[in-house]
Protein backbone atom coordinates (compact mmCIF):
# COMPACT_ATOMS: atom_id res chain seq x y z
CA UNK A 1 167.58 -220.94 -173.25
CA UNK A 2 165.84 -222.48 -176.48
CA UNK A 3 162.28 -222.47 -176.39
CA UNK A 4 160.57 -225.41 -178.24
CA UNK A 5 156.31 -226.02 -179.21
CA UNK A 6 154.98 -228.78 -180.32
CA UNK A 7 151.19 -229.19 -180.79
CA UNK A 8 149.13 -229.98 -177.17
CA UNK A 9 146.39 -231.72 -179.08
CA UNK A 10 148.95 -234.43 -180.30
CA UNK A 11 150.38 -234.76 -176.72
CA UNK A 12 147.28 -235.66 -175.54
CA UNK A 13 146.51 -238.50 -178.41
CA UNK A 14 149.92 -239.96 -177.16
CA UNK A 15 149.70 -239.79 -173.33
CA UNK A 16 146.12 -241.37 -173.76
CA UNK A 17 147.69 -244.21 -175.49
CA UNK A 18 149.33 -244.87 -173.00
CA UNK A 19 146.50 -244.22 -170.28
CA UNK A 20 146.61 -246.27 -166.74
CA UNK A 21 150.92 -246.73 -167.35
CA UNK A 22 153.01 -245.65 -165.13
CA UNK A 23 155.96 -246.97 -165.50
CA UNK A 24 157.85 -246.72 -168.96
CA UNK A 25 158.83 -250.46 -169.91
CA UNK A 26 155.17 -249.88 -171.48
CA UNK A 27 157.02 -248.11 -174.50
CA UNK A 28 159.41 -251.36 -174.86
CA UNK A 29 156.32 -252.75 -176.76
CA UNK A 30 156.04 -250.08 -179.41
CA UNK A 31 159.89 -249.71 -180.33
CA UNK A 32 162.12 -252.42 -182.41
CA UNK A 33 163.76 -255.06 -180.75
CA UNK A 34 166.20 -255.44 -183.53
CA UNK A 35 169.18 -253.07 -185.01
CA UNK A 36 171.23 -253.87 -181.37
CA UNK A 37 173.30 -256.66 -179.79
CA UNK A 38 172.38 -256.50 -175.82
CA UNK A 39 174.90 -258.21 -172.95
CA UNK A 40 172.98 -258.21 -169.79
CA UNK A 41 173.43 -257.99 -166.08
CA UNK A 42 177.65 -257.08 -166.51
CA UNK A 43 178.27 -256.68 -163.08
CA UNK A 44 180.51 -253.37 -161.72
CA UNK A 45 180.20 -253.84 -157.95
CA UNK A 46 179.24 -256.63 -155.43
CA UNK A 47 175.88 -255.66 -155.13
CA UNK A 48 172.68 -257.45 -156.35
CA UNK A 49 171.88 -253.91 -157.92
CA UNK A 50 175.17 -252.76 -159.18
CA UNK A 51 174.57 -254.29 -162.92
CA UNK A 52 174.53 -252.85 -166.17
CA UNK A 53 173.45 -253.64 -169.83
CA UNK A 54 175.44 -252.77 -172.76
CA UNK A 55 173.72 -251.99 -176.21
CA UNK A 56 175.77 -252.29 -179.06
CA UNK A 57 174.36 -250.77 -182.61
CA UNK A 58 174.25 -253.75 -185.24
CA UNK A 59 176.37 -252.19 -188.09
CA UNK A 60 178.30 -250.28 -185.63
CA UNK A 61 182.50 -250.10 -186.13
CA UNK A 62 184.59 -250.13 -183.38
CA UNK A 63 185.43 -247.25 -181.27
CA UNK A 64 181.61 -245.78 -181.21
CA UNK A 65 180.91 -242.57 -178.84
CA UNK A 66 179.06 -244.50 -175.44
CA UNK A 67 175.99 -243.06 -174.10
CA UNK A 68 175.52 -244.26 -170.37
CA UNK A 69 171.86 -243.59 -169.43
CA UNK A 70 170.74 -243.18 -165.79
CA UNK A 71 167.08 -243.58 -164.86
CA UNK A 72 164.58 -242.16 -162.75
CA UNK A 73 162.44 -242.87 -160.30
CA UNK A 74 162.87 -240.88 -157.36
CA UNK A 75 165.78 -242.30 -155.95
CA UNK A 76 163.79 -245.14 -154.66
CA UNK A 77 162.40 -247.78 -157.64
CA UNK A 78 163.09 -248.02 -161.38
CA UNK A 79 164.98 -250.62 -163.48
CA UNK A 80 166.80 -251.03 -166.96
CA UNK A 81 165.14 -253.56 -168.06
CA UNK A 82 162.50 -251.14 -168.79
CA UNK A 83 164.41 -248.54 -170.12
CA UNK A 84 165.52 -250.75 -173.76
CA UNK A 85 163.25 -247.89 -175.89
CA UNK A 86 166.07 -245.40 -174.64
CA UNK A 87 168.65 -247.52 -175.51
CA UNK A 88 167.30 -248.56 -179.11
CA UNK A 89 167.15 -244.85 -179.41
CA UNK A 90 170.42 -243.86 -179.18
CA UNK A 91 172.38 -247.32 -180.97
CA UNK A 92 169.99 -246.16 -183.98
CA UNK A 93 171.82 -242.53 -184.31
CA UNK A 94 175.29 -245.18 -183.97
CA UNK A 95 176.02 -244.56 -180.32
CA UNK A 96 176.77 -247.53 -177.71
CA UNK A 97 174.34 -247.15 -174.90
CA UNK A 98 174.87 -248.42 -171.25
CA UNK A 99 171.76 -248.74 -168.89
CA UNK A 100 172.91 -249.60 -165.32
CA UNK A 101 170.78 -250.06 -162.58
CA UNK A 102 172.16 -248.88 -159.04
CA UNK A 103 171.27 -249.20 -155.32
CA UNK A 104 167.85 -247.35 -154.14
CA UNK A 105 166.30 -245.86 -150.92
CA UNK A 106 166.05 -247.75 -148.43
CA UNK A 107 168.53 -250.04 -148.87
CA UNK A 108 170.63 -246.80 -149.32
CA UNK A 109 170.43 -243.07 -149.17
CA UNK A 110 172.70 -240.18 -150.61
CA UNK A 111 175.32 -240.83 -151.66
CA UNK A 112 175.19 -244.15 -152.35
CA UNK A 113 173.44 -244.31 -155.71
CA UNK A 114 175.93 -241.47 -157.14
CA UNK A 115 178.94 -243.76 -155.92
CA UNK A 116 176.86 -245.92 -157.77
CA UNK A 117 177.50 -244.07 -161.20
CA UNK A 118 181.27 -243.36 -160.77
CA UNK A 119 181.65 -247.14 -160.61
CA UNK A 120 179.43 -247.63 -163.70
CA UNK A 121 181.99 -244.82 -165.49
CA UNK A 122 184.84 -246.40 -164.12
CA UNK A 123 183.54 -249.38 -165.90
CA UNK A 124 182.49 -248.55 -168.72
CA UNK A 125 186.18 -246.76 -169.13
CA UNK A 126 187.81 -249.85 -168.37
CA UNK A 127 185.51 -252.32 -170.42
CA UNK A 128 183.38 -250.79 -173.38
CA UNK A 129 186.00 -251.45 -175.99
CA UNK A 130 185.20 -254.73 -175.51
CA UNK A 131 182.04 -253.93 -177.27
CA UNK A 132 182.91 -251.87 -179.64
CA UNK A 133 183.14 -248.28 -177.54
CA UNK A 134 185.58 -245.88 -177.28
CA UNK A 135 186.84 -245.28 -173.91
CA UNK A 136 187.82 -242.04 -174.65
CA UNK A 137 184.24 -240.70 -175.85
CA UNK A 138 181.71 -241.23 -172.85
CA UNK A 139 178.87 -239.54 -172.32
CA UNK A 140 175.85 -239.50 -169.50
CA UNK A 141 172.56 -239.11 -169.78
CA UNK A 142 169.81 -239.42 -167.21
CA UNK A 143 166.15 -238.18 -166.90
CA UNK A 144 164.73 -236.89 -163.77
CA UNK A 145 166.91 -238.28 -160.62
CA UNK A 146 168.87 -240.04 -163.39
CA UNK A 147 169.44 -236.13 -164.61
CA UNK A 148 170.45 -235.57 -161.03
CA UNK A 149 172.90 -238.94 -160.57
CA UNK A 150 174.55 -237.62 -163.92
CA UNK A 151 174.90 -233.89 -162.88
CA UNK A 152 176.30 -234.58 -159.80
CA UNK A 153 179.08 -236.63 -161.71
CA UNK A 154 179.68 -234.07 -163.73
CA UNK A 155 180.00 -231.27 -161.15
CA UNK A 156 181.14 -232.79 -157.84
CA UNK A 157 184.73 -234.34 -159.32
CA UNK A 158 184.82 -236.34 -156.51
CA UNK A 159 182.81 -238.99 -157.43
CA UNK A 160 184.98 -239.87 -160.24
CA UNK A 161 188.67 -239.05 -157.94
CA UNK A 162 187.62 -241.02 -155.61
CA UNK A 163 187.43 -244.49 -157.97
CA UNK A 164 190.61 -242.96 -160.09
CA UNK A 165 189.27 -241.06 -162.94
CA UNK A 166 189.58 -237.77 -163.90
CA UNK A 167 186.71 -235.17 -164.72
CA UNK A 168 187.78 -235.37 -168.57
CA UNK A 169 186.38 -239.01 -168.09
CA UNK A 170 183.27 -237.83 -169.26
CA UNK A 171 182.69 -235.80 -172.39
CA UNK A 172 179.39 -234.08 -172.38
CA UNK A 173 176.44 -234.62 -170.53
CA UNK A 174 172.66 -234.45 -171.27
CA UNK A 175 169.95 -234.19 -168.08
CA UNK A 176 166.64 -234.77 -168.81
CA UNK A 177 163.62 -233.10 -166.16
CA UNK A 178 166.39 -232.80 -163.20
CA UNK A 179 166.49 -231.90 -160.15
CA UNK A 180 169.69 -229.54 -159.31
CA UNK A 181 168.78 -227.14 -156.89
CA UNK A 182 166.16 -228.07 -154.72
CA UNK A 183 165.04 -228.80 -151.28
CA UNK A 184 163.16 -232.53 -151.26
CA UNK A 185 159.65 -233.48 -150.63
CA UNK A 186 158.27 -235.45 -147.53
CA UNK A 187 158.46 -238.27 -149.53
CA UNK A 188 162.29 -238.21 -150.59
CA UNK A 189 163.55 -236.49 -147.43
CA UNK A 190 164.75 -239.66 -145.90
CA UNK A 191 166.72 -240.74 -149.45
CA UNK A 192 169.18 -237.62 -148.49
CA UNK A 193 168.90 -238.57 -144.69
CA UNK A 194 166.93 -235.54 -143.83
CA UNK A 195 164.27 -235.77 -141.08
CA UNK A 196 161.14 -235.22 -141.71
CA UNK A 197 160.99 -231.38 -139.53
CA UNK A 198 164.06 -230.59 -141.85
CA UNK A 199 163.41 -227.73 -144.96
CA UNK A 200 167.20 -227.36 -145.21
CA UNK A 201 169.20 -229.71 -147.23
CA UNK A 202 173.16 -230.71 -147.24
CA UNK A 203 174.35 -228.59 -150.24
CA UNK A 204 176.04 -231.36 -151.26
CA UNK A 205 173.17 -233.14 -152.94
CA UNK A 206 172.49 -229.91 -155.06
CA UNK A 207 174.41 -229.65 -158.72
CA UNK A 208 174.07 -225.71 -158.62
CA UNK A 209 176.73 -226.12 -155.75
CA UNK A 210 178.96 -227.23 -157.60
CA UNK A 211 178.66 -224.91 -161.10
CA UNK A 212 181.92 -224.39 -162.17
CA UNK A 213 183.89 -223.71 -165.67
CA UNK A 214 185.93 -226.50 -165.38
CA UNK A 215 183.59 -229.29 -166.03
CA UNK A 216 182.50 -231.26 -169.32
CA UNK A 217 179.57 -229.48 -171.30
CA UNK A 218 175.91 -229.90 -170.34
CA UNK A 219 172.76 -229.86 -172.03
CA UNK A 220 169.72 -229.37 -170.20
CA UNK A 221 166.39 -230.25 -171.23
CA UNK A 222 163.00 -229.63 -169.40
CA UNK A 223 159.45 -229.61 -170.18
CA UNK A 224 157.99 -226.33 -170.10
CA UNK A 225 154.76 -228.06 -167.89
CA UNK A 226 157.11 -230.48 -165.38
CA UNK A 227 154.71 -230.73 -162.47
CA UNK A 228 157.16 -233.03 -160.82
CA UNK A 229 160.36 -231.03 -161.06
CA UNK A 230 160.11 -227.60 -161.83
CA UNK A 231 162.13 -226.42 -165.11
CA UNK A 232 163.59 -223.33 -163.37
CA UNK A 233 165.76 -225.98 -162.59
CA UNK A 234 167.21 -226.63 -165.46
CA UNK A 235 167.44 -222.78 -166.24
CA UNK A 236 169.28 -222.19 -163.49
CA UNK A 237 171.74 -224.73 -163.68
CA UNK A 238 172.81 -223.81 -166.99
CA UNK A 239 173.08 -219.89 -165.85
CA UNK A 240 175.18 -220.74 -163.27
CA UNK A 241 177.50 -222.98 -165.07
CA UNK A 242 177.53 -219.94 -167.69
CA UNK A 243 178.27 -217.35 -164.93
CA UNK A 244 181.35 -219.27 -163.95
CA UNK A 245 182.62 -219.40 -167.55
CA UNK A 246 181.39 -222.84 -168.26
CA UNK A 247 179.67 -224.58 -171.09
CA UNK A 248 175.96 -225.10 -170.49
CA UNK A 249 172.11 -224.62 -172.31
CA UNK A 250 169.06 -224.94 -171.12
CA UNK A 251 166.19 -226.33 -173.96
CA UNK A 252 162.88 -226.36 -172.67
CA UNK A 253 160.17 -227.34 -174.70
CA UNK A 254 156.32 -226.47 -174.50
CA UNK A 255 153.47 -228.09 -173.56
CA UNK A 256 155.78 -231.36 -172.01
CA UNK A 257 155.63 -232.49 -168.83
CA UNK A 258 157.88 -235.03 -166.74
CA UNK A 259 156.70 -238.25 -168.49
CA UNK A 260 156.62 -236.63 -171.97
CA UNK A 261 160.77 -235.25 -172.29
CA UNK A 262 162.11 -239.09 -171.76
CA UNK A 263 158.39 -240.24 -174.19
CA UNK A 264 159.87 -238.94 -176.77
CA UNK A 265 162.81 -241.28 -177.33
CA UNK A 266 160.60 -243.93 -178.56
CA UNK A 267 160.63 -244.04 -181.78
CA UNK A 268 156.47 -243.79 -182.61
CA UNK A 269 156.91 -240.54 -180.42
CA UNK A 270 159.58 -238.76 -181.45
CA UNK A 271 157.28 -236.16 -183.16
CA UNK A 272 156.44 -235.03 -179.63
CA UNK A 273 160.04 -233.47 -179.00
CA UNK A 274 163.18 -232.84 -180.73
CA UNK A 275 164.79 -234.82 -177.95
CA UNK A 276 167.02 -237.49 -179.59
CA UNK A 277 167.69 -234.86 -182.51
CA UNK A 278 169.14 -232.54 -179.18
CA UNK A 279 170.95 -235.11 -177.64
CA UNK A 280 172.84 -236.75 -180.32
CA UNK A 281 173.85 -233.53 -181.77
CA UNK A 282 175.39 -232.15 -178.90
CA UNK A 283 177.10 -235.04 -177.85
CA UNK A 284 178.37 -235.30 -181.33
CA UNK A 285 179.77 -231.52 -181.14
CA UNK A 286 181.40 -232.29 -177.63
């Protein structure tokens, strides 16, 4: 485990800037809107939901490593239309990013959204090179139930058997706040079709279940002051991948909380954490 600081007093200059948002399309405003070619709404499945975006880096050459981002928002709202400051992040270190949206509670629950995913990798296997991405160097990325869409296709292979791929799909992964071995709240117990009386979930909707050393490499990133998913998570994840002789680190950085980790991909914040730095590197390595 890496242990990052940054200064508090900053963090709070930042967060107030961005006092009374809560949702992140607000840092769409204070990024560039140029450097990237966008396709939108690429469709992967018949739903209204299962769409994607593809971000392609201006001067990039063909065959560029692909990034496909999953969002957060418990499970239940989000979109990727407000997730482009993510995207401009990663086609300015040269990568292709993918931002797909996928199917929410309560028009689903588990596993829906994860089935979701495989058919966004199956995709973006199948159709990337038409913009400029190599098939052969995908990686996922995903911050808080994002983090937990993308672990779980990582770990569980049979997401990714079960629309014809092969774990080796995916190269490395990056999580981002996630959630990977924990019991849900009152107000996500019905997204994993728990009742409401019920403390015990399905081990199937927990990562840790699944640590193994036969999956793709994972970096795990938490703020050190998550109030919304505790970074032990993270932590334990990566031991337990470790412990069964595979490739995993934990990086939690101080004085972050949830909001703050996935903050500091846009560009005017990226003094608050090393997080793009972290990202790109390791997927570069991997």
């Amino acid at each position: 485990m890496i242990l990052r600081g940054w200064s508090r007093w900053w963090v709070g200059v930042a967060l107030f800037a961005l006092a009374g948002c809560t949702k992140f399309d607000a840092l769409n405003a204070v990024v560039p809107a140029w450097g990237y070619s966008r396709t939108t709404n690429l469709t992967y499945g018949p739903a209204p939901r299962e769409a994607l975006d593809v971000y392609r880096p201006a001067c990039a050459r063909d065959a560029a490593p692909v990034v496909i981002f999953f969002y957060g928002g418990y499970w239940q709202y989000g979109k990727k239309a407000d997730y482009r400051f993510a995207a401009q992040a990663l086609t300015s270190q040269g990568f292709v990013a993918v931002l797909p949206d996928y199917r929410l509670y309560p028009q689903v629950t588990f596993p829906a959204f994860v089935k979701d995913g495989a058919l966004v990798v199956r995709w973006v296997h199948e159709n990337v090179g038409r913009f400029g991405g190599d098939p052969n160097r995908i990686d996922l990325m995903g911050h808080s139930a994002g983090a937990h869409i993308a672990a779980l296709l990582t770990l569980d292979h049979h997401y990714l058997k079960d629309v014809g791929l092969s774990a080796n799909a995916i190269r490395a992964t990056a999580g981002l706040s996630g959630p990977y071995d924990f019991v849900p709240g009152p107000t996500s117990r019905a997204v994993f079709g728990m009742k409401d009386s019920e403390t015990a979930p399905d081990p199937a909707i927990e990562p840790l279940h699944f640590a193994d050393g036969h999956s793709p490499p994972m970096l795990l990133i938490h703020g050190a002051e998550d109030q919304v998913v505790d970074p032990s998570n993270s932590v334990r994840l990566a031991q337990g991948i470790r412990a069964a002789g595979g490739d995993a680190r934990a990086v939690i950085y101080e004085n972050r909380g949830h909001v703050g980790v996935p903050m500091a991909l846009a560009w005017p914040f990226h003094w608050m954490a090393p997080v793009l730095q972290d990202v790109t590197t390791f997927f570069r390595q991997h």
